[in-house]
N, C-alpha and C. Protein backbone atom coordinates (compact mmCIF):
# COMPACT_ATOMS: atom_id res chain seq x y z
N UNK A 1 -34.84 1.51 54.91
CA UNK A 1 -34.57 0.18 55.43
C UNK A 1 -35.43 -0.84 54.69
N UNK A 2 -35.03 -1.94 54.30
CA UNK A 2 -35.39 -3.18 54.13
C UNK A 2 -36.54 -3.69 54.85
N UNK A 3 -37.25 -4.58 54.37
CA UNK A 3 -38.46 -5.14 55.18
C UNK A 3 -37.64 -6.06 56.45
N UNK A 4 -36.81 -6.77 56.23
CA UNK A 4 -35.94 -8.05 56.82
C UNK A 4 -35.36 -7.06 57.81
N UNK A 5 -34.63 -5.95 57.56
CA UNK A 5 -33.96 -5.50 58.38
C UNK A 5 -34.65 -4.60 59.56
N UNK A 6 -35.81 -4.20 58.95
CA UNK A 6 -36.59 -3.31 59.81
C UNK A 6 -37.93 -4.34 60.91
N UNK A 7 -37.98 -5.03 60.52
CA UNK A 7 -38.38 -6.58 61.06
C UNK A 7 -37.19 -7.16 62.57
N UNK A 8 -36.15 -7.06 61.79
CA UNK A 8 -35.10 -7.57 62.46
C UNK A 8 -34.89 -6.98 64.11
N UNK A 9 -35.08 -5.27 63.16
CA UNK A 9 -34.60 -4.32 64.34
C UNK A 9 -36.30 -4.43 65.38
N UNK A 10 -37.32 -4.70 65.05
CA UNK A 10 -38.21 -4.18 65.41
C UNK A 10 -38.24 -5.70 66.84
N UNK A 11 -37.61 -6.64 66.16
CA UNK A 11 -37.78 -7.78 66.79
C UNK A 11 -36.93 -7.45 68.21
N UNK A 12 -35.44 -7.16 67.71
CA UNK A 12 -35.00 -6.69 69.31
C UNK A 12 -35.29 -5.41 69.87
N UNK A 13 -35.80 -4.94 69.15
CA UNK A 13 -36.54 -3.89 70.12
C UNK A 13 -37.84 -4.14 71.14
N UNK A 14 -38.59 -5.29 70.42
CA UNK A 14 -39.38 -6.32 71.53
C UNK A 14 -38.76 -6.67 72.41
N UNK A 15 -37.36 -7.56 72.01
CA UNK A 15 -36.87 -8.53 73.34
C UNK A 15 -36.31 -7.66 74.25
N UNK A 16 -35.99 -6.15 73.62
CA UNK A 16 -35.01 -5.51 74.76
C UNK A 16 -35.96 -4.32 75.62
N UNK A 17 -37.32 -4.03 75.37
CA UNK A 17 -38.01 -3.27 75.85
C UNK A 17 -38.14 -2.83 76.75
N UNK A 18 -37.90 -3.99 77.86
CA UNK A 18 -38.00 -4.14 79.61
C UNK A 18 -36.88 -3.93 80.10
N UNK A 19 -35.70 -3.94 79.06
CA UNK A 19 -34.72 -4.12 79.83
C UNK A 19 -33.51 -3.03 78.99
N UNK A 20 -33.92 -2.10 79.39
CA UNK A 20 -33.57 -0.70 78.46
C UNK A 20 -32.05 0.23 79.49
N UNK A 21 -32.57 -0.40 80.78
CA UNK A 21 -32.13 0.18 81.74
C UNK A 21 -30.92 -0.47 81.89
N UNK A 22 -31.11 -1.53 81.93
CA UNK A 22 -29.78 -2.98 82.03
C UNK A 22 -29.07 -2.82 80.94
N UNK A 23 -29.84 -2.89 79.69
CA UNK A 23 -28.89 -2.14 78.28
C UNK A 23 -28.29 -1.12 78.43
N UNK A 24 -28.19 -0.10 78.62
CA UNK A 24 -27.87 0.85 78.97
C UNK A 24 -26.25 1.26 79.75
N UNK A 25 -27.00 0.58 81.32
CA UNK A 25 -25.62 0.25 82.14
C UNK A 25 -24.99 -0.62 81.31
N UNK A 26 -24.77 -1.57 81.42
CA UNK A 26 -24.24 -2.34 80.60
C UNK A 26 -23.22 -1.66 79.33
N UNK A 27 -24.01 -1.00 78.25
CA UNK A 27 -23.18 -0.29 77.80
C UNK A 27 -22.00 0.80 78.36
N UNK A 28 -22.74 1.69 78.94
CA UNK A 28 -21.89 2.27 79.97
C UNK A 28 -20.62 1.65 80.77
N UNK A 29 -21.00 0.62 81.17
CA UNK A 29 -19.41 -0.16 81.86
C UNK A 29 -18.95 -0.32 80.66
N UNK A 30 -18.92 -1.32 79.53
CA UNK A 30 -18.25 -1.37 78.86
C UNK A 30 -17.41 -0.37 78.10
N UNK A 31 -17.73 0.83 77.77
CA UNK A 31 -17.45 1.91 77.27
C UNK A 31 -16.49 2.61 78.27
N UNK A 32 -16.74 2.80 79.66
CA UNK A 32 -15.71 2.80 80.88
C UNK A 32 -14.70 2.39 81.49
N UNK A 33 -14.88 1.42 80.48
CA UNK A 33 -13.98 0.17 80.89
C UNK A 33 -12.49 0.62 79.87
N UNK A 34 -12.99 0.88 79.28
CA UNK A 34 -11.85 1.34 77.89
C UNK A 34 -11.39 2.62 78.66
N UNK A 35 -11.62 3.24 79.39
CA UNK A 35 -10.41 4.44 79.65
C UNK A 35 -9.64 4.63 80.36
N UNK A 36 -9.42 3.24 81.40
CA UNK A 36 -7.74 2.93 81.67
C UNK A 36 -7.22 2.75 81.07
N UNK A 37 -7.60 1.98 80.54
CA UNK A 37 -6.88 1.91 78.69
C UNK A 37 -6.09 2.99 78.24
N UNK A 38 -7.27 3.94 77.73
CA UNK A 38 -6.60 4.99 77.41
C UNK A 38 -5.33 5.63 77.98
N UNK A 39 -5.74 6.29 79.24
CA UNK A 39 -5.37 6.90 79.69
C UNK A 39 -3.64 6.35 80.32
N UNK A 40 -3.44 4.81 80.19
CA UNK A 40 -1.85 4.50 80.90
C UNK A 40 -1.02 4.57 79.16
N UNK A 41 -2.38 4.48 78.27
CA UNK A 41 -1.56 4.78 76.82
C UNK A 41 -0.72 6.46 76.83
N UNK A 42 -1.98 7.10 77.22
CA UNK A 42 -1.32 8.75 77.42
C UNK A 42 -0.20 8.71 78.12
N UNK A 43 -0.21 8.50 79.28
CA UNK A 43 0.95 8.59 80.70
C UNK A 43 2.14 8.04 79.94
N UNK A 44 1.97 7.00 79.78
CA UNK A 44 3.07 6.09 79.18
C UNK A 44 4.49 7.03 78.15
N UNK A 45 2.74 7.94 76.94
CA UNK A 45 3.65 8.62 76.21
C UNK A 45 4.57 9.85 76.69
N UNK A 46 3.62 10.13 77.57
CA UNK A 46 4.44 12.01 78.58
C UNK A 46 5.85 11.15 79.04
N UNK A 47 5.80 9.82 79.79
CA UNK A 47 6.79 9.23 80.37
C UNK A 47 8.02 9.45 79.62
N UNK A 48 7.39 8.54 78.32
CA UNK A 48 8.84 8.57 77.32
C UNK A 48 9.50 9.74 76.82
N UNK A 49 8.42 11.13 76.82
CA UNK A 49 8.92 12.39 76.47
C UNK A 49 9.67 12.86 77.51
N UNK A 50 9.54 12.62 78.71
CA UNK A 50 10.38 12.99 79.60
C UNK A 50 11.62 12.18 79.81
N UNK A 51 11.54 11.09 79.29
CA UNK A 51 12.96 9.99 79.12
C UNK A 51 13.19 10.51 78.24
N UNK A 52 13.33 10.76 77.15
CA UNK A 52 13.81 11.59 76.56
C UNK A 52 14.76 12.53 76.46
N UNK A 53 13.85 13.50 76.69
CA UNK A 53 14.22 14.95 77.27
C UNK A 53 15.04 15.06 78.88
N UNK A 54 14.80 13.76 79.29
CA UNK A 54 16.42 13.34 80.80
C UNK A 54 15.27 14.06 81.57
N UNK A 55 14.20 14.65 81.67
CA UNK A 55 14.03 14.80 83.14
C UNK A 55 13.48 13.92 83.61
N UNK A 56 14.18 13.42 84.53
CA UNK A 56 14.02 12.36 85.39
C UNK A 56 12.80 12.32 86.40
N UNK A 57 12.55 13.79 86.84
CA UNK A 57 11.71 13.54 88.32
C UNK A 57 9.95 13.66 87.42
N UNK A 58 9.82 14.10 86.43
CA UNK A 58 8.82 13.88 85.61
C UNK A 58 8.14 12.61 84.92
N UNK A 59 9.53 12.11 84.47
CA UNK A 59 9.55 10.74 84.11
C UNK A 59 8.65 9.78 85.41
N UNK A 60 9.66 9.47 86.11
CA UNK A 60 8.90 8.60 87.35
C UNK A 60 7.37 8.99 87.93
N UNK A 61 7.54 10.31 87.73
CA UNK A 61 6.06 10.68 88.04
C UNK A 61 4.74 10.31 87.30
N UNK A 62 5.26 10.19 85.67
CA UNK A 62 4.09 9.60 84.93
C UNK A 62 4.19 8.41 85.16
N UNK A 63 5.59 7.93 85.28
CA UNK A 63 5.56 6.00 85.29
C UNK A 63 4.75 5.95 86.43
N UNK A 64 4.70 6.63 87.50
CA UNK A 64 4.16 5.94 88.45
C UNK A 64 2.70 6.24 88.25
N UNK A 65 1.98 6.94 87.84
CA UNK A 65 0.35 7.06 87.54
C UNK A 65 0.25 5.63 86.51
């Protein structure tokens, strides 16, 4: 690392010292936050494989999750 950059990092590692815990959560929700996301992306796709493939009572079952 660079003098500037290792300076840089050392600097928010001061401002964030106390508050490691709040960083943390924080990350955590955000990162949590993304896997409804995901997951109506998955459903969505089983849905269409079952539109597809005509079974119907499968179909509605993913649409509805």
């Amino acid at each position: 690392m660079t003098k500037v950059k290792k300076r840089e990092t050392n600097l928010i590692y001061r401002y964030l010292r106390n508050d490691k815990l709040k960083l943390f959560l924080y990350l955590l929700l955000v990162f949590t936050s993304y896997f409804p996301t995901l997951g109506a992306a998955f459903f969505w796709g089983l849905a269409l494989e079952n539109l597809i493939q005509k079974n119907m009572e499968m179909f509605v079952l993913y649409l509805a999750i």
